[in-house]
PDB file of N, CA and C in Angstrom:
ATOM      1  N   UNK A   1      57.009  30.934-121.471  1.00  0.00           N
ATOM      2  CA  UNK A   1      56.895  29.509-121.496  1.00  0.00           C
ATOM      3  C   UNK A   1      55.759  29.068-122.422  1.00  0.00           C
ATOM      4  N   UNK A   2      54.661  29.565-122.105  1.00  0.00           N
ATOM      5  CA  UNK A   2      53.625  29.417-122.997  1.00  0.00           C
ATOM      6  C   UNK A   2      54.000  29.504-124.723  1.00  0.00           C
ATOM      7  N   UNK A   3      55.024  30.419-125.189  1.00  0.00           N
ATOM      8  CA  UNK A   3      55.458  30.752-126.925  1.00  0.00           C
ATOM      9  C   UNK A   3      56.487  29.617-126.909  1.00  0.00           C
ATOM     10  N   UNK A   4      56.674  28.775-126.149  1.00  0.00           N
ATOM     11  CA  UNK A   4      57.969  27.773-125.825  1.00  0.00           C
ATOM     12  C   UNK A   4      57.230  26.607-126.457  1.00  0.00           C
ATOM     13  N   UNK A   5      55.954  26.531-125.851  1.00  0.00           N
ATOM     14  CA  UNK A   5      54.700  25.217-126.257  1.00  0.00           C
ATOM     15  C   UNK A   5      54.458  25.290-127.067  1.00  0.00           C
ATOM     16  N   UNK A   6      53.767  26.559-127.854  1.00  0.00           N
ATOM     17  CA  UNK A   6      52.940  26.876-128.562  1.00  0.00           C
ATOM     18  C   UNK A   6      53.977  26.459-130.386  1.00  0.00           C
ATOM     19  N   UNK A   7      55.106  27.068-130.542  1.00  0.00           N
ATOM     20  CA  UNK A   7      56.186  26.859-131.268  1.00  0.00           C
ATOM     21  C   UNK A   7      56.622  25.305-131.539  1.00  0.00           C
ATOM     22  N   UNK A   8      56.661  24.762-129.942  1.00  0.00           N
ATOM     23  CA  UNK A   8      56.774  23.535-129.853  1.00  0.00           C
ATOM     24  C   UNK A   8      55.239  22.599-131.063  1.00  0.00           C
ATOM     25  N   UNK A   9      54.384  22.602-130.374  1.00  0.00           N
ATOM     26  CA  UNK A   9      53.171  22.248-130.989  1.00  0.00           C
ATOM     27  C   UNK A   9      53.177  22.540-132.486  1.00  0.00           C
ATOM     28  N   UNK A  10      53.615  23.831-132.822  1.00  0.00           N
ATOM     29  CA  UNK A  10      53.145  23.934-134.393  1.00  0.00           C
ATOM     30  C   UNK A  10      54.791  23.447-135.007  1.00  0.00           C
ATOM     31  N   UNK A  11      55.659  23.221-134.696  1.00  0.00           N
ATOM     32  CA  UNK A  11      57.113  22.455-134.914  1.00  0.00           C
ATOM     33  C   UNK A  11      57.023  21.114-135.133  1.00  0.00           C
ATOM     34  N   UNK A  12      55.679  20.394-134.074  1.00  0.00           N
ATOM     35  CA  UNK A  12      55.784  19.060-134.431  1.00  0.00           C
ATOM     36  C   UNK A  12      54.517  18.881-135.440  1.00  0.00           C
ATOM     37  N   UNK A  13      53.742  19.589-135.781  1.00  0.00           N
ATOM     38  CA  UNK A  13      52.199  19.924-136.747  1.00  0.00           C
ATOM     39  C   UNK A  13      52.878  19.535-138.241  1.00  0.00           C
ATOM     40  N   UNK A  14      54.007  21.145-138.342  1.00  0.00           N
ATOM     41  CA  UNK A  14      54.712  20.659-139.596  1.00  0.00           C
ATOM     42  C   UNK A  14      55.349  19.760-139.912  1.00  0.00           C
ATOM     43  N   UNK A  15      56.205  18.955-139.144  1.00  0.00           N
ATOM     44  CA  UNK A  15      57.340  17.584-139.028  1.00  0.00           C
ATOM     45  C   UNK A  15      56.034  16.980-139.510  1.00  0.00           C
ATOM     46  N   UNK A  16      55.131  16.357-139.083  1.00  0.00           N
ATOM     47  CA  UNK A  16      54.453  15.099-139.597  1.00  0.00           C
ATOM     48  C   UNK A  16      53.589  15.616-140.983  1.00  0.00           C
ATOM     49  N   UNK A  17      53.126  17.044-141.348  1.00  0.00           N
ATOM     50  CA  UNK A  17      52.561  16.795-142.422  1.00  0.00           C
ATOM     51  C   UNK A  17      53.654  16.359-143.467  1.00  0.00           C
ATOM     52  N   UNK A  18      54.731  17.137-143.228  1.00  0.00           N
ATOM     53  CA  UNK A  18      56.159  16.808-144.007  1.00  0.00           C
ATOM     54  C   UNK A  18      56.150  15.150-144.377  1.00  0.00           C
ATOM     55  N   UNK A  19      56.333  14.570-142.923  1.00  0.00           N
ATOM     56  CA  UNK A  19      56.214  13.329-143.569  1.00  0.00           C
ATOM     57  C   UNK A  19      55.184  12.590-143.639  1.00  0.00           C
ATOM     58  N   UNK A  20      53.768  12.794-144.169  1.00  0.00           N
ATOM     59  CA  UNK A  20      53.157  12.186-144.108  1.00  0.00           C
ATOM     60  C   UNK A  20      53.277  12.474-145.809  1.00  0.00           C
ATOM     61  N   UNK A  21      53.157  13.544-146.439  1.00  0.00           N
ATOM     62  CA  UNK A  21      53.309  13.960-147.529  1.00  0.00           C
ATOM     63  C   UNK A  21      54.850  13.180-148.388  1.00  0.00           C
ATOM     64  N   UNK A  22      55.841  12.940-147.545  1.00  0.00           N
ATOM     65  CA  UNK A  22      56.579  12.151-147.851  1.00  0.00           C
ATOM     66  C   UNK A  22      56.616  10.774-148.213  1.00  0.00           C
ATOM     67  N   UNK A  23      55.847   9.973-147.119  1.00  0.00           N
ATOM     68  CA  UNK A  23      55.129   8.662-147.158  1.00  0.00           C
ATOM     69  C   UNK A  23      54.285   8.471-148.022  1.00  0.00           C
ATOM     70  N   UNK A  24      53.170   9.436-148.429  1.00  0.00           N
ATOM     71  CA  UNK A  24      52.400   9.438-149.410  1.00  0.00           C
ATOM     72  C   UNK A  24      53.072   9.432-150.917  1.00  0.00           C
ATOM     73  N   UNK A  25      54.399  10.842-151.370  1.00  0.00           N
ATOM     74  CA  UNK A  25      54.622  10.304-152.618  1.00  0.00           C
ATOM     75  C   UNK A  25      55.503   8.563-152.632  1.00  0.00           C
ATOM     76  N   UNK A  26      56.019   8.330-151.389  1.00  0.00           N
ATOM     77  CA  UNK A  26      57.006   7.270-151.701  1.00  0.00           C
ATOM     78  C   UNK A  26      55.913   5.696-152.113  1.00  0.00           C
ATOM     79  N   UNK A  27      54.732   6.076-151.709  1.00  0.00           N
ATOM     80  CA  UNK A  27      53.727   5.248-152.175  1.00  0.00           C
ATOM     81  C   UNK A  27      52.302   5.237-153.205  1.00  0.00           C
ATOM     82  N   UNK A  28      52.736   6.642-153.804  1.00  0.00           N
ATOM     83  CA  UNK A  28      52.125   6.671-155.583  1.00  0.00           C
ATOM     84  C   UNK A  28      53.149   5.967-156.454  1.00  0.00           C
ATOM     85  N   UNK A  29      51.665   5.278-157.214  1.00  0.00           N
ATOM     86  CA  UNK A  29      52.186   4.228-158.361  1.00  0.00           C
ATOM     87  C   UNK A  29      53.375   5.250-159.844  1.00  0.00           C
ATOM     88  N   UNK A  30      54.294   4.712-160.068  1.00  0.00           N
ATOM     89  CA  UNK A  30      54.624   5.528-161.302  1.00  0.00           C
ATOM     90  C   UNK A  30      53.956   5.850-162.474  1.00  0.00           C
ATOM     91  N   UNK A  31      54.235   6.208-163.069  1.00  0.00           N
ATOM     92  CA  UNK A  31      53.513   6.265-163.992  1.00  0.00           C
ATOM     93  C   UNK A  31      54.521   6.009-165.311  1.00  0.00           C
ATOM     94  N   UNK A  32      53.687   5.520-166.532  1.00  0.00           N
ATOM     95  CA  UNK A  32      54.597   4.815-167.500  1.00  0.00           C
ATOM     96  C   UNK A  32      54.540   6.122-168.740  1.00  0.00           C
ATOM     97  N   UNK A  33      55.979   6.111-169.349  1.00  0.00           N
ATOM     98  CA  UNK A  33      55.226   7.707-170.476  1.00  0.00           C
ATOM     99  C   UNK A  33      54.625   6.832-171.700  1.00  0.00           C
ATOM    100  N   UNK A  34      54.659   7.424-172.552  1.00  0.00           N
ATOM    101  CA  UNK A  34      53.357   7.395-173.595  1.00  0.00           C
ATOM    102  C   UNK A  34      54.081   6.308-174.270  1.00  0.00           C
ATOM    103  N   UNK A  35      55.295   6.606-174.692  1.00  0.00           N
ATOM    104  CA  UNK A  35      55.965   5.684-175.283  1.00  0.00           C
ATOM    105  C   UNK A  35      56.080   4.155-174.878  1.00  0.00           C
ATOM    106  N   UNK A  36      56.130   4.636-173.817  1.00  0.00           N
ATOM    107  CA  UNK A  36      56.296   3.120-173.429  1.00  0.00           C
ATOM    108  C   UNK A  36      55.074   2.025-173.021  1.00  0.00           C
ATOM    109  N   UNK A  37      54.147   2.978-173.116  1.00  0.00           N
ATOM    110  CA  UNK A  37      52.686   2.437-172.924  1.00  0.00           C
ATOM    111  C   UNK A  37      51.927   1.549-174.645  1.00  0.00           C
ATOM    112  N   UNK A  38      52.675   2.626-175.104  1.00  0.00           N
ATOM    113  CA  UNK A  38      52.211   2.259-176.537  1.00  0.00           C
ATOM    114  C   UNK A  38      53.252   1.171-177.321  1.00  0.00           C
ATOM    115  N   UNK A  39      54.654   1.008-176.805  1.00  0.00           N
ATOM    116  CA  UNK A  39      55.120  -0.187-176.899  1.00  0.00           C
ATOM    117  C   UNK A  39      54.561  -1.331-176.409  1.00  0.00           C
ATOM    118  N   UNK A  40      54.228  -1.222-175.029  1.00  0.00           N
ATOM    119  CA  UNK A  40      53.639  -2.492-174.350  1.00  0.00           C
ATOM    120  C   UNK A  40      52.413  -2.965-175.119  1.00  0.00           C
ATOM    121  N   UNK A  41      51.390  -1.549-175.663  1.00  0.00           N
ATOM    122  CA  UNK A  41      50.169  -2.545-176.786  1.00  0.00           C
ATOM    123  C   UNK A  41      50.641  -2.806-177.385  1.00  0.00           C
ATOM    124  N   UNK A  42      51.437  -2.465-178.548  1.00  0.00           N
ATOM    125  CA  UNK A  42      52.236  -3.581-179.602  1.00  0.00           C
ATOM    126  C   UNK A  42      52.688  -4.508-179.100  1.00  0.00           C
ATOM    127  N   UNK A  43      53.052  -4.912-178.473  1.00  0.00           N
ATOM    128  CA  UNK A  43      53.642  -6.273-178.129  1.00  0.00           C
ATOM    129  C   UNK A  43      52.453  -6.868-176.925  1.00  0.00           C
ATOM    130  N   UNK A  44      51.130  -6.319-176.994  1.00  0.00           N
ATOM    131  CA  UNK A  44      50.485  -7.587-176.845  1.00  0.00           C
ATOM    132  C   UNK A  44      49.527  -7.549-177.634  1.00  0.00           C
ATOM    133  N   UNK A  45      49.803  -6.573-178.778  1.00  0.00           N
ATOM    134  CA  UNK A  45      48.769  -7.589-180.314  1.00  0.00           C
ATOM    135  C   UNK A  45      49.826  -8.419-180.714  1.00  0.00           C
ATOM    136  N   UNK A  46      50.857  -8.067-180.993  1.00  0.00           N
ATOM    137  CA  UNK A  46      51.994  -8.954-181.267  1.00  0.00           C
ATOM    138  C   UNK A  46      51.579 -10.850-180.770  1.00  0.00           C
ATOM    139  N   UNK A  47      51.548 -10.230-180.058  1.00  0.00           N
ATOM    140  CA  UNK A  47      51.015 -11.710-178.852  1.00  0.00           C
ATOM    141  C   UNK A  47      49.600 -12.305-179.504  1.00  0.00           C
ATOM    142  N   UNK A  48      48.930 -11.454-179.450  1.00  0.00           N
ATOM    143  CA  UNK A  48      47.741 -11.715-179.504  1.00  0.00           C
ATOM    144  C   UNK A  48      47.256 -12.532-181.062  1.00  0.00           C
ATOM    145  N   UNK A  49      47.971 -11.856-182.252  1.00  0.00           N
ATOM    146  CA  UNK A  49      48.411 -12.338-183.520  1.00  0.00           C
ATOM    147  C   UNK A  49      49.191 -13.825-183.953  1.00  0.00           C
ATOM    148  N   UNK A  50      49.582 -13.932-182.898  1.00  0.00           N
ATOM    149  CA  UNK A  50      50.982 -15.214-182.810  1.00  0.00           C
ATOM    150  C   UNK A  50      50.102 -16.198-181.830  1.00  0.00           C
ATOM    151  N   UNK A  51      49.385 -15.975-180.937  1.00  0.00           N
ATOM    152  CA  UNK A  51      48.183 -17.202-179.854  1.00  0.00           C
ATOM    153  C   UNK A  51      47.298 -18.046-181.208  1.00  0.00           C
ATOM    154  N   UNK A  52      46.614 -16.499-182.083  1.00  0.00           N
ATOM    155  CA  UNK A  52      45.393 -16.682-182.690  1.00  0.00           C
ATOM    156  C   UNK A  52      45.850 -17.465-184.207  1.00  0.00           C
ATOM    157  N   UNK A  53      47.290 -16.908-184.797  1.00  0.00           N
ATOM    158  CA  UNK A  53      47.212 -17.252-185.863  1.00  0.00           C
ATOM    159  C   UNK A  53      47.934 -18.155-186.299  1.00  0.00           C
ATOM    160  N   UNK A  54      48.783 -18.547-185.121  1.00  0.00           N
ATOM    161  CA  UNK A  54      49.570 -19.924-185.347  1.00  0.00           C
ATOM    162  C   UNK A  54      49.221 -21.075-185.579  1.00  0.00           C
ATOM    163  N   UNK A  55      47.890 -21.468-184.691  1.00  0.00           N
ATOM    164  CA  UNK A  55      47.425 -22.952-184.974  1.00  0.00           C
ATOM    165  C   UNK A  55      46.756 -22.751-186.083  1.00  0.00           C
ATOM    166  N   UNK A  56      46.755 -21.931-187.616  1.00  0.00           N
ATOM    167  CA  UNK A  56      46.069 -21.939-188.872  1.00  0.00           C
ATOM    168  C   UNK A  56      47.233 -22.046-189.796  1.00  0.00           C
ATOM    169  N   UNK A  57      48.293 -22.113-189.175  1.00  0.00           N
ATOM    170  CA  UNK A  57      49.081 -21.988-190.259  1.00  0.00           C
ATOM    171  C   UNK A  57      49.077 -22.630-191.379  1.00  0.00           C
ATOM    172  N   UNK A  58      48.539 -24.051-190.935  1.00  0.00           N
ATOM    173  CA  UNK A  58      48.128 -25.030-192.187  1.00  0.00           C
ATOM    174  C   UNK A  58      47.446 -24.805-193.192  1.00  0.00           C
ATOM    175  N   UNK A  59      46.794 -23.706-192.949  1.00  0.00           N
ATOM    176  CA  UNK A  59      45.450 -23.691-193.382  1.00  0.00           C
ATOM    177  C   UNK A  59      45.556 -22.105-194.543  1.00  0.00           C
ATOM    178  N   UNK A  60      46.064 -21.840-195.254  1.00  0.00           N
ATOM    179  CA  UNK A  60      45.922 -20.294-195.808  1.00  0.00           C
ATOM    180  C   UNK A  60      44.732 -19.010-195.530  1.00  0.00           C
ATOM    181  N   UNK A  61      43.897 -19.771-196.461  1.00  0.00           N
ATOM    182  CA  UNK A  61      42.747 -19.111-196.616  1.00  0.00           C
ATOM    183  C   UNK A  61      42.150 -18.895-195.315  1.00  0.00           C
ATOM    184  N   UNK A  62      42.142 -19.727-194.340  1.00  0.00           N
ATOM    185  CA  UNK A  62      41.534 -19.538-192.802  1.00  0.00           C
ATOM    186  C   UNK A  62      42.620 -18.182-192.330  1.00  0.00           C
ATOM    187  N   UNK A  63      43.868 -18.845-192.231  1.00  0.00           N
ATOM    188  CA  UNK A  63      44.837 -17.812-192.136  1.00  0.00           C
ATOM    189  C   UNK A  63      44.389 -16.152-192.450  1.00  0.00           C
ATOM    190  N   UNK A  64      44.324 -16.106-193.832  1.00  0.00           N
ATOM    191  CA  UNK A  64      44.679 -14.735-194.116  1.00  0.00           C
ATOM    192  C   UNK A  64      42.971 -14.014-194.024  1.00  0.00           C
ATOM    193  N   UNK A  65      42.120 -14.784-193.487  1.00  0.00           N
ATOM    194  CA  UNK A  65      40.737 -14.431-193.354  1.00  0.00           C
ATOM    195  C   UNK A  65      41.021 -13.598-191.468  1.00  0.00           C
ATOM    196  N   UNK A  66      40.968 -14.983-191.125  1.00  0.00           N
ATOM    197  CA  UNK A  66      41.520 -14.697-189.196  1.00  0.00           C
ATOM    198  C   UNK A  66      42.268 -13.260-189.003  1.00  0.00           C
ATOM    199  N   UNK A  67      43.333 -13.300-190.116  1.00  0.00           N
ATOM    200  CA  UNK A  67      44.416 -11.830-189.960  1.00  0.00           C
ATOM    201  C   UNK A  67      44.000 -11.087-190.283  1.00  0.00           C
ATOM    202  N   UNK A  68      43.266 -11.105-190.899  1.00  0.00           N
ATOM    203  CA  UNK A  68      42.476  -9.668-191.588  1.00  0.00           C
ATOM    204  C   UNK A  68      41.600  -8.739-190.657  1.00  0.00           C
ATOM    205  N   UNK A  69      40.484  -9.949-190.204  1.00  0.00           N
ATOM    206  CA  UNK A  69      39.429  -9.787-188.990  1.00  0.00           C
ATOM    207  C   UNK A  69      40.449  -9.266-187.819  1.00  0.00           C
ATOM    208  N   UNK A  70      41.141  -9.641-187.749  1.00  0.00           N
ATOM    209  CA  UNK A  70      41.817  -9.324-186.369  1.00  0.00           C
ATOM    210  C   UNK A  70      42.603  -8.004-186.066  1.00  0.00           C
ATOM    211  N   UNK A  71      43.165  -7.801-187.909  1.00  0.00           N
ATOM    212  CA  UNK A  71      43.706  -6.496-187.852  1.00  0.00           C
ATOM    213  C   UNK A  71      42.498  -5.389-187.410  1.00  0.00           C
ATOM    214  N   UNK A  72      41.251  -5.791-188.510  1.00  0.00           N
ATOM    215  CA  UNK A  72      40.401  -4.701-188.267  1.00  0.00           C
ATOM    216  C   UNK A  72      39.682  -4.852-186.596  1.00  0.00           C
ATOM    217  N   UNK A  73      39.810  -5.496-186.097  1.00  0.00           N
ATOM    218  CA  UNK A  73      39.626  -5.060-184.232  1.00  0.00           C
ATOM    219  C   UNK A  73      40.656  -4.287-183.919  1.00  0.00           C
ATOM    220  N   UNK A  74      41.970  -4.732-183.964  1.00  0.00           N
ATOM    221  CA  UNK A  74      43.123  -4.082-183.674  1.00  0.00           C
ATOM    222  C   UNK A  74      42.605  -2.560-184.248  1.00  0.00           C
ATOM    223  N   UNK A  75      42.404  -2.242-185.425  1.00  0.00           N
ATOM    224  CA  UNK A  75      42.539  -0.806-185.910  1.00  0.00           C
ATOM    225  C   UNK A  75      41.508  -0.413-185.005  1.00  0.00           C
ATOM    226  N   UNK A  76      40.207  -0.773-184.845  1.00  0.00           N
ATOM    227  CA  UNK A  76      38.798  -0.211-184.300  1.00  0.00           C
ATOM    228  C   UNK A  76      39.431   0.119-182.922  1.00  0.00           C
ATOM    229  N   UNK A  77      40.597  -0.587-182.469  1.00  0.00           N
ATOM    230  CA  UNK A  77      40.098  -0.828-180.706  1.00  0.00           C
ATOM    231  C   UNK A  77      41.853   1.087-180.424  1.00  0.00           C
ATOM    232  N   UNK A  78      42.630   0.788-182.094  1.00  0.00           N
ATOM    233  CA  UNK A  78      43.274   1.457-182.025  1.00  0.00           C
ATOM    234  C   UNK A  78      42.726   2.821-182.319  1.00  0.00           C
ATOM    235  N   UNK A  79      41.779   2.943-182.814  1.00  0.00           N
ATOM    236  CA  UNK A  79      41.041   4.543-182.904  1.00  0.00           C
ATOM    237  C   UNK A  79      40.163   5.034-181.772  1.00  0.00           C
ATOM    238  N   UNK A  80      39.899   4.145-180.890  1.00  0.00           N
ATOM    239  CA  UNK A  80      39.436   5.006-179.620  1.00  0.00           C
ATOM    240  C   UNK A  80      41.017   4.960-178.812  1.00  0.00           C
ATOM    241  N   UNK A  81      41.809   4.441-178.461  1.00  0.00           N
ATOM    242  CA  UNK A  81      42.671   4.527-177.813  1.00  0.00           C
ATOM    243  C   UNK A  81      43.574   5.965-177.723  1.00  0.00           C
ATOM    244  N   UNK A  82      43.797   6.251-176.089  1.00  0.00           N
ATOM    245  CA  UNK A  82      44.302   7.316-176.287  1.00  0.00           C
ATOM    246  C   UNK A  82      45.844   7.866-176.380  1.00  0.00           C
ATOM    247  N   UNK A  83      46.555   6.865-176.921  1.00  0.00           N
ATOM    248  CA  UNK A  83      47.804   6.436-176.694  1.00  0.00           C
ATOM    249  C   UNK A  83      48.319   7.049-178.212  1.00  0.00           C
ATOM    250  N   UNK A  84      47.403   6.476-179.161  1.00  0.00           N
ATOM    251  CA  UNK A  84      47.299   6.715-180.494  1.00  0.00           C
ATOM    252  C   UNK A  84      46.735   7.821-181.425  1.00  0.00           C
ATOM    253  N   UNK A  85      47.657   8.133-182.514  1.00  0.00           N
ATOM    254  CA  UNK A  85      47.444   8.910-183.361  1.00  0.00           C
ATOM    255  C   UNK A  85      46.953   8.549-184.395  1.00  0.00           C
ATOM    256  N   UNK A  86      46.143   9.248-185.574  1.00  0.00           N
ATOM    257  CA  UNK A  86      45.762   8.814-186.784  1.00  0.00           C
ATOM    258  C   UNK A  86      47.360   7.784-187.246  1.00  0.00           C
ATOM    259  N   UNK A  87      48.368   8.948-187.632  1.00  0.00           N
ATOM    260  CA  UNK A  87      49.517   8.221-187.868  1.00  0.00           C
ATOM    261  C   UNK A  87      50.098   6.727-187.304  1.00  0.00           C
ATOM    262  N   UNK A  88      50.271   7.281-186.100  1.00  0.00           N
ATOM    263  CA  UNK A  88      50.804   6.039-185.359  1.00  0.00           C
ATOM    264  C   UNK A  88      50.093   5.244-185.357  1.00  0.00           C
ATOM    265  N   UNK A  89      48.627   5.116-185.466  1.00  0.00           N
ATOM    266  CA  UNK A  89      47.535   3.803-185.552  1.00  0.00           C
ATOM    267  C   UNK A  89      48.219   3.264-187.032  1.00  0.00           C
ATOM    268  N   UNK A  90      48.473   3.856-188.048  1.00  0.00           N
ATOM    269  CA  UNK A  90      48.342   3.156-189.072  1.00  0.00           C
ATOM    270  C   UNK A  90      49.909   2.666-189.343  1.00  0.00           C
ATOM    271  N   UNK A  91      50.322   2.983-188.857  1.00  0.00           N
ATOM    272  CA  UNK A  91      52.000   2.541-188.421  1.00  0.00           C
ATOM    273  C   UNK A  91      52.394   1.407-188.000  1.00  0.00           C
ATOM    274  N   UNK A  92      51.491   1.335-186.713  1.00  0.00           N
ATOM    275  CA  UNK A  92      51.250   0.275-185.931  1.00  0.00           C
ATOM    276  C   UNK A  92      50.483  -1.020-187.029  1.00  0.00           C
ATOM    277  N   UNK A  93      49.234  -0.774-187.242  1.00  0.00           N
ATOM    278  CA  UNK A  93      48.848  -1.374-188.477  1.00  0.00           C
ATOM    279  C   UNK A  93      49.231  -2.438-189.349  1.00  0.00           C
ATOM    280  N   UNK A  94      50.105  -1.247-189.764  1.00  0.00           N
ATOM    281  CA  UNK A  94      51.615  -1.766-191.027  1.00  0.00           C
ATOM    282  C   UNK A  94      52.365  -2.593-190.025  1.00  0.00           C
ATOM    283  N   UNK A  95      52.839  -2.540-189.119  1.00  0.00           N
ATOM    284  CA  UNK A  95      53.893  -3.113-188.776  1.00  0.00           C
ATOM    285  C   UNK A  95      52.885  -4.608-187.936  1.00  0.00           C
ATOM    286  N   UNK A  96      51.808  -4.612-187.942  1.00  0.00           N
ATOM    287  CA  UNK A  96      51.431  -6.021-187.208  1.00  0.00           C
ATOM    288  C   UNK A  96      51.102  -6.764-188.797  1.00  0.00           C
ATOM    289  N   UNK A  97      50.119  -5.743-189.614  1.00  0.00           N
ATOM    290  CA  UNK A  97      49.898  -6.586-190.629  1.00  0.00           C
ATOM    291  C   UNK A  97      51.942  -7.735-191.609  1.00  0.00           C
ATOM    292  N   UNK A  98      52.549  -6.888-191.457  1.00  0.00           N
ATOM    293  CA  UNK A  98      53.943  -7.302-191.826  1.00  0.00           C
ATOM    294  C   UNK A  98      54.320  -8.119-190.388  1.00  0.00           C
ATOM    295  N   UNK A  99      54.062  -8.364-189.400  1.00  0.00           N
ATOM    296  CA  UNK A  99      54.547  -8.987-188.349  1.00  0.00           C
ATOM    297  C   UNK A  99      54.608 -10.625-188.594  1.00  0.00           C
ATOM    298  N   UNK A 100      55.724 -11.307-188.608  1.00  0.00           N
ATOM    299  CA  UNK A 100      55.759 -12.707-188.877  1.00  0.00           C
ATOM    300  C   UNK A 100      55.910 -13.338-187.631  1.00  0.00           C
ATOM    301  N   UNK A 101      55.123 -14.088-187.231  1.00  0.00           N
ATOM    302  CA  UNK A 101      54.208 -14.380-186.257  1.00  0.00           C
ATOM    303  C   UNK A 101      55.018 -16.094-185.741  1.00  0.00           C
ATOM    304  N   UNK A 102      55.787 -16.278-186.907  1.00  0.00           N
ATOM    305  CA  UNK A 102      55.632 -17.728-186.783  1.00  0.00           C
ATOM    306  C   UNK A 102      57.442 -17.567-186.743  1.00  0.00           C
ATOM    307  N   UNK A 103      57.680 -16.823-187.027  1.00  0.00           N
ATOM    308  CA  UNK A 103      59.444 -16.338-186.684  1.00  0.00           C
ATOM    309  C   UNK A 103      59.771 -16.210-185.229  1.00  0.00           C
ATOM    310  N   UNK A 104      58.657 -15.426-184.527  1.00  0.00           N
ATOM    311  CA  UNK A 104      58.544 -15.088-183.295  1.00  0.00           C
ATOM    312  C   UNK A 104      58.200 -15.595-182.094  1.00  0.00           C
ATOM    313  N   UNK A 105      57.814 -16.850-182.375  1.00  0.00           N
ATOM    314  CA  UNK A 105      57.050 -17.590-181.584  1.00  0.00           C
ATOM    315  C   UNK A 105      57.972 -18.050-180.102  1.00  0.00           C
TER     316      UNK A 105
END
């Protein structure tokens, strides 16, 4: 009777780490892959390009001063980032400096 308990006891020990370990993954955050992390920053310099540089449109020279400054944060903030490659920073780059801002709005 006693190996009846004892079986019993370590039968219900394992059932709950089981599900506690269960409960636990069903409530870790996902996680996003690289790709898609590094889409989401492009599309909020994207954003960020189109807030800042729209109300200059009038204006050229303010314009292409503002875009310039802004690329070079973008590049600075893109070389510590760990999402990014030499390549892909300058990819990215290219494709905001070419980004028409006012198409997109």
């Amino acid at each position: 009777m006693d190996s009846l308990v004892l079986f019993s006891l370590i039968a219900i020990f394992v059932l709950a780490i089981i599900l506690w370990i269960t409960l636990n993954q069903a409530n870790a955050p996902t996680q996003k892959s690289a790709e898609v992390k590094q889409r989401e920053i492009v599309e909020a310099y994207k954003m960020k390009l189109r807030e800042t540089l729209l109300p200059l449109h009038n204006n050229p020279e303010a314009l292409k001063q503002k875009k310039n400054r802004l690329l070079q944060e973008i590049s600075s903030e893109l070389a510590r980032n760990i999402f990014f490659d030499q390549d892909e920073m300058r990819l990215v780059i290219q494709e905001l400096a070419n980004y028409n801002y006012e198409q997109n709005s």
